[in-house]
C-alpha atoms as a PDB file:
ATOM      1  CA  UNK A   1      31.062  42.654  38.321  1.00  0.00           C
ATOM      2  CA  UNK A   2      30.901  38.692  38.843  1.00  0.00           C
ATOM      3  CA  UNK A   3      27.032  38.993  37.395  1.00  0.00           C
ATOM      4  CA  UNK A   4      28.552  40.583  34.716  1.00  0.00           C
ATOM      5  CA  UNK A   5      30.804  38.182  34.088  1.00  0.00           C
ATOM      6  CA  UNK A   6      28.604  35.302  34.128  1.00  0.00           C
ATOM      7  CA  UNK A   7      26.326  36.898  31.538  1.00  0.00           C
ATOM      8  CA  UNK A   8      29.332  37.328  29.564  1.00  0.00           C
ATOM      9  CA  UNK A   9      30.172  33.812  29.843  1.00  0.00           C
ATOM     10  CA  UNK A  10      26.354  33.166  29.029  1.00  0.00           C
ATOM     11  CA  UNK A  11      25.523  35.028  25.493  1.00  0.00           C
ATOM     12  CA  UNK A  12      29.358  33.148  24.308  1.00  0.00           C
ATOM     13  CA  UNK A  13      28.392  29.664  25.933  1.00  0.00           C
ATOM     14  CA  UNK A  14      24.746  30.471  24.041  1.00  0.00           C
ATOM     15  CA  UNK A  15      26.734  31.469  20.547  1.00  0.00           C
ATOM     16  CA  UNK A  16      28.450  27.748  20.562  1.00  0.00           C
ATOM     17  CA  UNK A  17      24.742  26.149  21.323  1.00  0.00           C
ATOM     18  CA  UNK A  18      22.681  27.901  18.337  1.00  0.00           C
ATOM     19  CA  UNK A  19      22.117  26.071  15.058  1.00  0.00           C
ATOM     20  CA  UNK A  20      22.591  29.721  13.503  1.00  0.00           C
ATOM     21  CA  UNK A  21      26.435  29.799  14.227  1.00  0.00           C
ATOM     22  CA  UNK A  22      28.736  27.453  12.349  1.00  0.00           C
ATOM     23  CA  UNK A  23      31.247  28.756  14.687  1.00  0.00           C
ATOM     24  CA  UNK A  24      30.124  30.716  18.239  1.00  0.00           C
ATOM     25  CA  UNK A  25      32.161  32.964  20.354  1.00  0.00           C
ATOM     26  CA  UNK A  26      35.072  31.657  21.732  1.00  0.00           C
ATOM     27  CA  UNK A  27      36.522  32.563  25.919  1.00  0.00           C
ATOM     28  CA  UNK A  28      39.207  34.535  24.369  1.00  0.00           C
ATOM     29  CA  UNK A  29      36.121  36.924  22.399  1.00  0.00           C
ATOM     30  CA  UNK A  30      34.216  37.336  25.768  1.00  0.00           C
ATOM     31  CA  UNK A  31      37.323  38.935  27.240  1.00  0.00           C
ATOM     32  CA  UNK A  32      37.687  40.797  24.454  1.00  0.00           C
ATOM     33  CA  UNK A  33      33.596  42.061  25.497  1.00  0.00           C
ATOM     34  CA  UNK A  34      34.682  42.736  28.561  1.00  0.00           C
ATOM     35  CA  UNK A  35      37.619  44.843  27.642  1.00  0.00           C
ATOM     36  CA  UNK A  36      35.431  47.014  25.822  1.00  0.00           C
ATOM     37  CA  UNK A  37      33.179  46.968  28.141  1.00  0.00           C
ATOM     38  CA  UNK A  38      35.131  48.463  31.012  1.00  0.00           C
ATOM     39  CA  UNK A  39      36.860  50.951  28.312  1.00  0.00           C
ATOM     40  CA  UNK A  40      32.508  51.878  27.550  1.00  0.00           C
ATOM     41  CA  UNK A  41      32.152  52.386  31.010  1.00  0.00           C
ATOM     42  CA  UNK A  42      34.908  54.520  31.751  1.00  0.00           C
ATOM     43  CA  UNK A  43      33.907  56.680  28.833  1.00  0.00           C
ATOM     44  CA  UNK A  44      30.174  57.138  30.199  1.00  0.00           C
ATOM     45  CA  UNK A  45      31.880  57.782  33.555  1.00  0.00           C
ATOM     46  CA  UNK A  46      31.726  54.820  35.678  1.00  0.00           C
ATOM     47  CA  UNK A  47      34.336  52.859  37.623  1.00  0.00           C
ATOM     48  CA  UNK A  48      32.615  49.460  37.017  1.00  0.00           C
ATOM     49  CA  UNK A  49      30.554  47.565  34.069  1.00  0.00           C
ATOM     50  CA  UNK A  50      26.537  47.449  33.467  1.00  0.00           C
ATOM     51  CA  UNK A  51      24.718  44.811  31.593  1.00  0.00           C
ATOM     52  CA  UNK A  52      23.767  47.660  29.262  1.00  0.00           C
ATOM     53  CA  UNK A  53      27.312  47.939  28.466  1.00  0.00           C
ATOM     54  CA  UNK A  54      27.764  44.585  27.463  1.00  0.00           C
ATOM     55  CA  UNK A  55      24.465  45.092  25.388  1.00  0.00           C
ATOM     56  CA  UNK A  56      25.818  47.975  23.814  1.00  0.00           C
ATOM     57  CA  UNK A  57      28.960  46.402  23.038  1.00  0.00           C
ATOM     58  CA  UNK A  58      28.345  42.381  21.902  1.00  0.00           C
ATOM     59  CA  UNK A  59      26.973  42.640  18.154  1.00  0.00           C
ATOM     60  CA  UNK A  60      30.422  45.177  17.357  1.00  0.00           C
ATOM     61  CA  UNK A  61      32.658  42.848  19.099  1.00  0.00           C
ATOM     62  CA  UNK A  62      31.314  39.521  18.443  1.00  0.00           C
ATOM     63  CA  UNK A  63      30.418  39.961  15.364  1.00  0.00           C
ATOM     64  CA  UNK A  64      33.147  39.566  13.755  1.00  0.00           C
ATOM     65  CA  UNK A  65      34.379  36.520  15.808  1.00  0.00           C
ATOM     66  CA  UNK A  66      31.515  34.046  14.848  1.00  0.00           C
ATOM     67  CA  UNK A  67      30.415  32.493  11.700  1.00  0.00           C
ATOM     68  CA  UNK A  68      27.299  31.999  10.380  1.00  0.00           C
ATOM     69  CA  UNK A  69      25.806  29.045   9.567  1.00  0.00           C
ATOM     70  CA  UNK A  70      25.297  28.212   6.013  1.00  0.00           C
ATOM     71  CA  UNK A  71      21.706  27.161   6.535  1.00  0.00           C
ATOM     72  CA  UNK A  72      21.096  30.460   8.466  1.00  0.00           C
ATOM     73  CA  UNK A  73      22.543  32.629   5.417  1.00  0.00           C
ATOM     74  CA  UNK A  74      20.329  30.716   3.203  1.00  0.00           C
ATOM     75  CA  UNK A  75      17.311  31.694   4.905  1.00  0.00           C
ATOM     76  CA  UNK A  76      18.595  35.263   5.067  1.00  0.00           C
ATOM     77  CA  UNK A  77      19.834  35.596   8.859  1.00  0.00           C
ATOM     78  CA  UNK A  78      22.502  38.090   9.396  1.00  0.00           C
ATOM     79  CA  UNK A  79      25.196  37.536  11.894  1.00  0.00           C
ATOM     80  CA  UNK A  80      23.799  40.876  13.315  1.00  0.00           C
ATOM     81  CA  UNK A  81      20.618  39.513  13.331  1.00  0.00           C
ATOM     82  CA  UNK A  82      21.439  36.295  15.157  1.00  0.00           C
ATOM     83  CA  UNK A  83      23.644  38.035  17.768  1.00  0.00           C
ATOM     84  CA  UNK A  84      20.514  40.226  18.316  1.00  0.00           C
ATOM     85  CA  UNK A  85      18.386  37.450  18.847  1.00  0.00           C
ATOM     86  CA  UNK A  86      21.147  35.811  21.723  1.00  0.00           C
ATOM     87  CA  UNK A  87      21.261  39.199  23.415  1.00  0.00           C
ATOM     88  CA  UNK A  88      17.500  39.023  24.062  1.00  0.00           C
ATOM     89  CA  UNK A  89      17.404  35.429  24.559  1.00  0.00           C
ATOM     90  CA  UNK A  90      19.817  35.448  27.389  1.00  0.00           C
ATOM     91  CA  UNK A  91      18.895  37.148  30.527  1.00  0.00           C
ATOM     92  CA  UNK A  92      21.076  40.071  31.634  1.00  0.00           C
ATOM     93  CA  UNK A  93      21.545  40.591  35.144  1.00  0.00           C
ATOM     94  CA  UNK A  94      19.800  43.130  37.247  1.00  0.00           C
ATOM     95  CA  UNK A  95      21.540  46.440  38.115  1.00  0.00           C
END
């Protein structure tokens, strides 16, 4: 669970760093991940949270917690579309 954690902590550290977000994920929205998370996990069965989960999770629950850039809505980025681009920027963990 800790490596889970720490990618957690990664994408929303990586939202705050990109020139796409006026406004990246705060702590309080990566707890809010994680809470779905473990709710996804317990609904596919499972006791404990997979990087998938968080994958399957971050553009519904983040999206709505960060703001696009203007520049980034000029040149016709979604927030969708940037959140996408974190989650395969970042590395998940193995497992």
């Amino acid at each position: 669970m800790e490596s889970v954690r720490r990618y957690v902590v990664a994408l929303t550290t990586a939202s705050r760093s990109t020139a796409d977000l006026f406004l990246g994920a705060s702590p309080r929205a990566g707890l809010a991940l994680l809470a779905a998370a473990r709710v996804l996990a317990l609904l596919r069965g499972r006791d404990y949270v997979v990087p998938q989960d968080i994958k399957d999770l971050a553009i519904r629950v983040l999206s709505h917690r960060v703001i696009l850039s203007p520049e980034a809505r000029m040149h016709g980025k979604t927030t969708e579309s940037v959140l996408s681009d974190l989650l395969n920027s970042v590395p998940a963990p193995r497992g």
